[in-house]
C-alpha atoms as a PDB file:
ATOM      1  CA  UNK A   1     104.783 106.668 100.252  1.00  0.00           C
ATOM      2  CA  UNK A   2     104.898 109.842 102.021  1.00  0.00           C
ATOM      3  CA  UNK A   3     101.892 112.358 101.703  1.00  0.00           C
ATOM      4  CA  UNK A   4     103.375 115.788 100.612  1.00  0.00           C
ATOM      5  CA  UNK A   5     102.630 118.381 103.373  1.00  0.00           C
ATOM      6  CA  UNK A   6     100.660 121.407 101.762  1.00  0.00           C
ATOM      7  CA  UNK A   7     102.962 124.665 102.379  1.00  0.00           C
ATOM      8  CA  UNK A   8     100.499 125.636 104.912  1.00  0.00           C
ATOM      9  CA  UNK A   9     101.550 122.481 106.854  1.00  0.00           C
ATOM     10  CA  UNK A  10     105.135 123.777 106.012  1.00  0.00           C
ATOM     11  CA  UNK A  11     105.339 127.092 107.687  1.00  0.00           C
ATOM     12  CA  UNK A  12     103.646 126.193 110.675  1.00  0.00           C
ATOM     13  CA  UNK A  13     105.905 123.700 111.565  1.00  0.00           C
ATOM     14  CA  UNK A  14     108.985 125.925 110.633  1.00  0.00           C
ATOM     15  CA  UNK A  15     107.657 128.651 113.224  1.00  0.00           C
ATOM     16  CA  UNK A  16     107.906 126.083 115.992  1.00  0.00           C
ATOM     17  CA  UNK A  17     111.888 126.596 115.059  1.00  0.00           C
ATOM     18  CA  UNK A  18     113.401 128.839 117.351  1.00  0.00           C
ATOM     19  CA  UNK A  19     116.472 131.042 115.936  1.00  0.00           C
ATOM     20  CA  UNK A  20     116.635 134.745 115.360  1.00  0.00           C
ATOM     21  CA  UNK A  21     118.199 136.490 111.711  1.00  0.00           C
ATOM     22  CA  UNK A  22     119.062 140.006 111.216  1.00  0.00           C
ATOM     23  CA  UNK A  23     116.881 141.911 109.226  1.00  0.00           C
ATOM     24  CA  UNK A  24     118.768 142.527 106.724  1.00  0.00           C
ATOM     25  CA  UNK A  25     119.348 138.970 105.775  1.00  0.00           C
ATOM     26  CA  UNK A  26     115.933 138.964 104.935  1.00  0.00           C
ATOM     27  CA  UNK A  27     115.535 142.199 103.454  1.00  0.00           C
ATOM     28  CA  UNK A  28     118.340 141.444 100.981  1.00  0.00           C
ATOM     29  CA  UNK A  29     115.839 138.861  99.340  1.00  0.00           C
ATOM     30  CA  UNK A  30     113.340 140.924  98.935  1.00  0.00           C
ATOM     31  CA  UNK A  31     115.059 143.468  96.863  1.00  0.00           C
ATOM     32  CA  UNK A  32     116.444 140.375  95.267  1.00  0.00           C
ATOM     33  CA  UNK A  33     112.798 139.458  94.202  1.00  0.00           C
ATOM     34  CA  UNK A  34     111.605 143.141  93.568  1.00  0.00           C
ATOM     35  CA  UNK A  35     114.802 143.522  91.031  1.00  0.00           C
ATOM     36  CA  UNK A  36     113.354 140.296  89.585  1.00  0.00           C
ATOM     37  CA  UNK A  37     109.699 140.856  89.584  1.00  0.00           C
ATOM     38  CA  UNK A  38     109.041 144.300  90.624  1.00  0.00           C
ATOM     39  CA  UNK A  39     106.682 146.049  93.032  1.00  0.00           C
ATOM     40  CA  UNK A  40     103.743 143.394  91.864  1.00  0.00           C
ATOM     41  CA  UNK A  41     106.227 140.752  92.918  1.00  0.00           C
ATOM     42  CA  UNK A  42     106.511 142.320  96.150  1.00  0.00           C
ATOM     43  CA  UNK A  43     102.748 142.201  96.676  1.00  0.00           C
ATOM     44  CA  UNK A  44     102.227 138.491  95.863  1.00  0.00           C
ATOM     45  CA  UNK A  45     104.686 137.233  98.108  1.00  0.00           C
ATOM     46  CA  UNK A  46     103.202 139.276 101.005  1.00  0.00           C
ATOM     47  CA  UNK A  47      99.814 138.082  99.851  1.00  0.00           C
ATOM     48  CA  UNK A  48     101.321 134.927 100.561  1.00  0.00           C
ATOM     49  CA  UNK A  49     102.418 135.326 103.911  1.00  0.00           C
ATOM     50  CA  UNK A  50      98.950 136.737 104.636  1.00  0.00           C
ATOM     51  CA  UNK A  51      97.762 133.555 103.518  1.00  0.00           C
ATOM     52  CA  UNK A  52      99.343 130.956 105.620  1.00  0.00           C
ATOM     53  CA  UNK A  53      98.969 133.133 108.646  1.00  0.00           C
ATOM     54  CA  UNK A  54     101.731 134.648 109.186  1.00  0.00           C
ATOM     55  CA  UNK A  55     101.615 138.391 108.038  1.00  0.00           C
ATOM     56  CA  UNK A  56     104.972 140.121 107.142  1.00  0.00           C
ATOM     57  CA  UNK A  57     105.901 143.277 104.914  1.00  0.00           C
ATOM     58  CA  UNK A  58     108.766 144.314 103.527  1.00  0.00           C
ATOM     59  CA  UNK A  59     109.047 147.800 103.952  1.00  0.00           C
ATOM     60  CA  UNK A  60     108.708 147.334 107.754  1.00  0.00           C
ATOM     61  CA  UNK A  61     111.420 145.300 107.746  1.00  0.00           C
ATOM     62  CA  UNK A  62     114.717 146.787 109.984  1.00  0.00           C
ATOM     63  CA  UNK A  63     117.909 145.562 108.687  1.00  0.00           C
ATOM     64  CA  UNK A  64     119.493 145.387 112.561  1.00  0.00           C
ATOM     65  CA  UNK A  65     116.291 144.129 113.730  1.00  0.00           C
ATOM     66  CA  UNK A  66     115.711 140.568 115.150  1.00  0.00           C
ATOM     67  CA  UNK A  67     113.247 138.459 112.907  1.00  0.00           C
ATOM     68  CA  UNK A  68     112.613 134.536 113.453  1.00  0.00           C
ATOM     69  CA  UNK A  69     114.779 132.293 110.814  1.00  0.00           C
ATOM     70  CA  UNK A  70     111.992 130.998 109.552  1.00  0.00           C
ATOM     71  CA  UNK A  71     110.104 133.752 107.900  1.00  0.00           C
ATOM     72  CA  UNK A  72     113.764 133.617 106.368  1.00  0.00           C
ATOM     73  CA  UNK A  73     113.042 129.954 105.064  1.00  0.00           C
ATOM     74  CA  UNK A  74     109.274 130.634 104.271  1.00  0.00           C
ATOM     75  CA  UNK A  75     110.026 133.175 102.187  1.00  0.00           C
ATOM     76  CA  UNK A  76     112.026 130.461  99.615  1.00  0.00           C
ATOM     77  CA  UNK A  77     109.225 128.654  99.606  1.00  0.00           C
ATOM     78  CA  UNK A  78     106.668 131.158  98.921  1.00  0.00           C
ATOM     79  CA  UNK A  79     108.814 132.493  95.936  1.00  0.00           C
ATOM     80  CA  UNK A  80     109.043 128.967  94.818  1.00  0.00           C
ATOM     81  CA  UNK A  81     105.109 128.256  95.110  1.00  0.00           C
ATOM     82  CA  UNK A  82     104.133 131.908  93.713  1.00  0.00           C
ATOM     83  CA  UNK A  83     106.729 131.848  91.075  1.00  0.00           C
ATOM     84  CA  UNK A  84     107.582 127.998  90.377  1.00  0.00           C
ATOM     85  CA  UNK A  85     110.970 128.799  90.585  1.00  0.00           C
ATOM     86  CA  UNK A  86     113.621 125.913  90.901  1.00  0.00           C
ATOM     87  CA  UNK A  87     116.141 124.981  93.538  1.00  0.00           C
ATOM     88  CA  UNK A  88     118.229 126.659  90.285  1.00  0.00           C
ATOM     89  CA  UNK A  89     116.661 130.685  91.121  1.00  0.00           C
ATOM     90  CA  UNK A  90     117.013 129.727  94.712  1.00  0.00           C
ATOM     91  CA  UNK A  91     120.579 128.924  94.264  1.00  0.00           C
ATOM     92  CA  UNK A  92     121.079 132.370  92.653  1.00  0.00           C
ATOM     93  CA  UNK A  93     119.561 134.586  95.146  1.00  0.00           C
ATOM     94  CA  UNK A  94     121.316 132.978  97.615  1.00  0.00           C
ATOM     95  CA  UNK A  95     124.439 134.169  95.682  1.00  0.00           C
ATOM     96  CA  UNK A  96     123.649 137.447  94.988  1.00  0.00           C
ATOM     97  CA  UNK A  97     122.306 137.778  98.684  1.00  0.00           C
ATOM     98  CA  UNK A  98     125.795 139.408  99.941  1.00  0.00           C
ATOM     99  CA  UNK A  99     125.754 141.726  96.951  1.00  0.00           C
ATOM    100  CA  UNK A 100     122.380 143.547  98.271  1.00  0.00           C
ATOM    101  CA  UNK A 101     123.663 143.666 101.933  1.00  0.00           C
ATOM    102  CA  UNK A 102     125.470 146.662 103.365  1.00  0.00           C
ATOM    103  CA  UNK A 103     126.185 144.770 106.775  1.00  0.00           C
ATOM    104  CA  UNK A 104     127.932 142.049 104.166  1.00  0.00           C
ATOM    105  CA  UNK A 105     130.019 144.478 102.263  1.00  0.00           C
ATOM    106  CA  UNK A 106     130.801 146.129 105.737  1.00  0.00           C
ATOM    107  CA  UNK A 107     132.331 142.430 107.230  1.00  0.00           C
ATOM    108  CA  UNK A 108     133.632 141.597 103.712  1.00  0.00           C
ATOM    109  CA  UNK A 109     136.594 143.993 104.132  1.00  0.00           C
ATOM    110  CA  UNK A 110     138.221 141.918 106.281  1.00  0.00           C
ATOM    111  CA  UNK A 111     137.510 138.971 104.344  1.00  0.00           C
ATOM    112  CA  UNK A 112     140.786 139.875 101.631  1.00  0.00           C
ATOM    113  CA  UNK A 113     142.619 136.753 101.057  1.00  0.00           C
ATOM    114  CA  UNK A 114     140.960 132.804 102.278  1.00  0.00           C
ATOM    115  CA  UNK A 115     142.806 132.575 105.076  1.00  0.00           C
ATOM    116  CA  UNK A 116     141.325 135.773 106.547  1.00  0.00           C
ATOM    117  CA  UNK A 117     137.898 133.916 105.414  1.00  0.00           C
ATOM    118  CA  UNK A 118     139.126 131.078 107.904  1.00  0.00           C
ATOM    119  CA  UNK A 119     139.654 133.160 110.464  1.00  0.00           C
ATOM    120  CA  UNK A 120     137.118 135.080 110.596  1.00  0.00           C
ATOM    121  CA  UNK A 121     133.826 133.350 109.182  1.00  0.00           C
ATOM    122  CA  UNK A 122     132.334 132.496 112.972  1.00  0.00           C
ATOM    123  CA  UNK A 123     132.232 136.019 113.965  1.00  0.00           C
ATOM    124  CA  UNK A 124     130.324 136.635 110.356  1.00  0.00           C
ATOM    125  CA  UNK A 125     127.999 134.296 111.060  1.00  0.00           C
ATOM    126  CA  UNK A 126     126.912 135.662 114.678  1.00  0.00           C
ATOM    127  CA  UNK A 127     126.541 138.985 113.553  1.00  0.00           C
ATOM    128  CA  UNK A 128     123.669 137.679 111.347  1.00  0.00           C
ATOM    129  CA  UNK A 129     122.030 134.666 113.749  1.00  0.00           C
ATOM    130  CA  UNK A 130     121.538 134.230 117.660  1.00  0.00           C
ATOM    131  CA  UNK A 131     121.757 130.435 116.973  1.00  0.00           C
ATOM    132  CA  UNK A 132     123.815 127.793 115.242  1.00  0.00           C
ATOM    133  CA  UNK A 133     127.448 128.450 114.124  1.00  0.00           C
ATOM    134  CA  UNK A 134     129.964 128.393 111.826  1.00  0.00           C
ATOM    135  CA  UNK A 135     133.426 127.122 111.073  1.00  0.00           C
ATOM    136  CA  UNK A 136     136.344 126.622 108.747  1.00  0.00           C
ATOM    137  CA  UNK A 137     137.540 123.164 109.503  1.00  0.00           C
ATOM    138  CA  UNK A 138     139.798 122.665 106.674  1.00  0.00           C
ATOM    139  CA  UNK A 139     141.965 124.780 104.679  1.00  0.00           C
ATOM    140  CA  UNK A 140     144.289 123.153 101.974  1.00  0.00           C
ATOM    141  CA  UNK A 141     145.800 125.809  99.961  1.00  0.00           C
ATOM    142  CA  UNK A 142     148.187 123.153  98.130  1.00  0.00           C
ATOM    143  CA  UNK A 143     144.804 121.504  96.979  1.00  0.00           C
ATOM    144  CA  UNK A 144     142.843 124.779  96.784  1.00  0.00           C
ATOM    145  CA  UNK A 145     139.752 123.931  98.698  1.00  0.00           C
ATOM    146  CA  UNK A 146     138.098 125.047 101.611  1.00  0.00           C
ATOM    147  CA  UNK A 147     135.456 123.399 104.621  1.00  0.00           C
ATOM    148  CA  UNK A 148     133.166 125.162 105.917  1.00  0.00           C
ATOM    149  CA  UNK A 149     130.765 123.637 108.632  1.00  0.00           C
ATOM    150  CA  UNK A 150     127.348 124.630 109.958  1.00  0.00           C
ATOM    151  CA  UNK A 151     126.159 123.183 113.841  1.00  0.00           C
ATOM    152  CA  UNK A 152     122.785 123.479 114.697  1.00  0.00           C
ATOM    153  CA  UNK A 153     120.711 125.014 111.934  1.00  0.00           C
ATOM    154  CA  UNK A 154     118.078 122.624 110.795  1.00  0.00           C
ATOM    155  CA  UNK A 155     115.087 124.793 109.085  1.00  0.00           C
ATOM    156  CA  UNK A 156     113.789 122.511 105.921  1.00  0.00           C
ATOM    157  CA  UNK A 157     116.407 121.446 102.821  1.00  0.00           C
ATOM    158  CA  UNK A 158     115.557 124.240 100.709  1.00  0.00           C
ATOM    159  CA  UNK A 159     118.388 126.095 102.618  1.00  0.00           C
ATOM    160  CA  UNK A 160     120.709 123.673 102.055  1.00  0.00           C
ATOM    161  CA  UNK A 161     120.780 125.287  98.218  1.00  0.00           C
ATOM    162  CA  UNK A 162     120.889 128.789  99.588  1.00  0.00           C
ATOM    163  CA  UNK A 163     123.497 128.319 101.530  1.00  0.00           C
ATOM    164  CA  UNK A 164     125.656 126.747  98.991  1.00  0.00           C
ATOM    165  CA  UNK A 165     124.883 130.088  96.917  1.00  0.00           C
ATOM    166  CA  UNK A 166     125.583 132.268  99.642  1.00  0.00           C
ATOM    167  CA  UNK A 167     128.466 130.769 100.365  1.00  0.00           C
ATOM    168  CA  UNK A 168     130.129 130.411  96.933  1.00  0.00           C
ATOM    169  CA  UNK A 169     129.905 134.378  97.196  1.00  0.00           C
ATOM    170  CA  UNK A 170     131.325 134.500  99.712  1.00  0.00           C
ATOM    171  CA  UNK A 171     134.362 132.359  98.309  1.00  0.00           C
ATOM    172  CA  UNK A 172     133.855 134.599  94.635  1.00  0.00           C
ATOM    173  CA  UNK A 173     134.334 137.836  96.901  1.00  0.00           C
ATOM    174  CA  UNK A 174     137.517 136.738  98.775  1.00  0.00           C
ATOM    175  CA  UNK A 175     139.347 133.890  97.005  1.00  0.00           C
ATOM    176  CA  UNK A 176     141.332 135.049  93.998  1.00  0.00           C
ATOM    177  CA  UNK A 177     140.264 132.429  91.247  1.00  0.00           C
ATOM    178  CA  UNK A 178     138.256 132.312  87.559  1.00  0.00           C
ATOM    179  CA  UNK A 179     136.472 129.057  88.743  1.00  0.00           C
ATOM    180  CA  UNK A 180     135.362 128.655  92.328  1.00  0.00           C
ATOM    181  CA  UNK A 181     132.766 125.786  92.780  1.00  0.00           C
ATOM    182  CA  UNK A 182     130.617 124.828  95.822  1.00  0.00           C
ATOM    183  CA  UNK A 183     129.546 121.155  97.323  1.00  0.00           C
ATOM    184  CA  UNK A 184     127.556 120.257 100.330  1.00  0.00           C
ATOM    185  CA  UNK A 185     129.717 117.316 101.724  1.00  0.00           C
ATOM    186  CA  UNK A 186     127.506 116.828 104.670  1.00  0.00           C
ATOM    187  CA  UNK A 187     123.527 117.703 105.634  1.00  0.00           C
ATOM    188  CA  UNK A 188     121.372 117.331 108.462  1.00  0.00           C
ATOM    189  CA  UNK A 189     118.920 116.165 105.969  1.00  0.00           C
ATOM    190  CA  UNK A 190     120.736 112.865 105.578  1.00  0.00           C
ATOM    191  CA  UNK A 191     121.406 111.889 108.656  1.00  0.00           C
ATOM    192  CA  UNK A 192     124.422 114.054 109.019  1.00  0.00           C
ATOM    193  CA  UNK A 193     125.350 115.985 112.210  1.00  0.00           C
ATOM    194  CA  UNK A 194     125.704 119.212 110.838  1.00  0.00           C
ATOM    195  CA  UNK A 195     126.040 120.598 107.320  1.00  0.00           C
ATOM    196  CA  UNK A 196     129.215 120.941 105.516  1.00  0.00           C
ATOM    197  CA  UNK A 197     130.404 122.445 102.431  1.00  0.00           C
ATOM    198  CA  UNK A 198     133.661 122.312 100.205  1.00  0.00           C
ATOM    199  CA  UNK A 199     134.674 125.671  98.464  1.00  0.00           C
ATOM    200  CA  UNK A 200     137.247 124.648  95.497  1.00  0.00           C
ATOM    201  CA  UNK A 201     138.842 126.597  93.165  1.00  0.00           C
ATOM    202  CA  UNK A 202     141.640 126.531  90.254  1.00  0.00           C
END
């Protein structure tokens, strides 16, 4: 069996990822976790980051600003370990991600109907990450369900849930339905080539 790598072990190996993020995208999970648990909360987490080596604050974050990926991912698991929230929480503030970001809302008004979401969900993607992309393979409006796939992003699994939260907001924001639900079809994790998700809804 398979020691468990100490979060320590974790990070360091995620910051020998290479990929950029905007700023923002991280930003948005902060307020995310300072809505949740306040200014304390705020200090913890960067306590945290302090502790496995790899210093980062909030408030000198710059929403347009280039930041590796994975202080992106670390920051998951840090709210996980500090907080022992599940891949549940995680799940949520990847959905309510979009709803904190004014680049989102700013891209979002093109995104009115699905088929605008095909269309136009790789240039959404690279205005967040200089790495990886996006696509809608897959539109069946006669079955109601969307594909959406994801090349070349491999940070650790716990993404896997955020995206599928992020994503399913992004479905909740453009696709005009009571019940959208989410499903990663595909993962890297498993021996997949990429990672792929199916957005259904009623």
């Amino acid at each position: 069996m398979e020691e468990q790598k100490s979060l320590k072990e974790i990070a360091d190996e995620l910051m020998k990822i290479k990929g950029n993020v905007k700023g923002e995208a991280i930003r948005t999970d902060f307020i995310y976790v300072l809505e949740k648990k306040g200014e304390e909360g705020i200090r913890l987490i960067e306590e945290k980051y302090k502790q496995l080596g790899y210093e980062f604050k909030f408030k000198d974050i710059k929403s347009f600003g280039w930041y590796p990926e994975s202080y992106s991912v670390l920051l998951s698991l840090i709210i996980m370990d500090v907080y022992g929230w599940t891949e549940k929480d995680i799940f949520e503030m990847g959905n309510c991600s979009p709803k904190y970001s004014f680049i989102v809302r700013t891209i979002l008004r093109y995104f009115v109907s699905v088929d605008m979401v095909f269309k136009e969900v790789p240039t959404y993607w690279k205005k967040h990450y200089d790495f990886g992309e996006i696509e809608a393979v897959e539109l069946n409006k006669i079955e109601k369900y969307l594909v959406l796939r994801v090349k070349d992003y491999k940070f650790h699994p716990i993404m896997c849930v955020y995206q599928s939260g992020y994503f399913l907001r992004i479905g909740q924001y453009s696709i005009q339905s009571p019940k959208i639900t989410i499903e990663e079809l595909k993962c890297v994790f498993k021996g997949d080539p990429y990672h792929e998700y199916r957005l259904s809804w009623k």
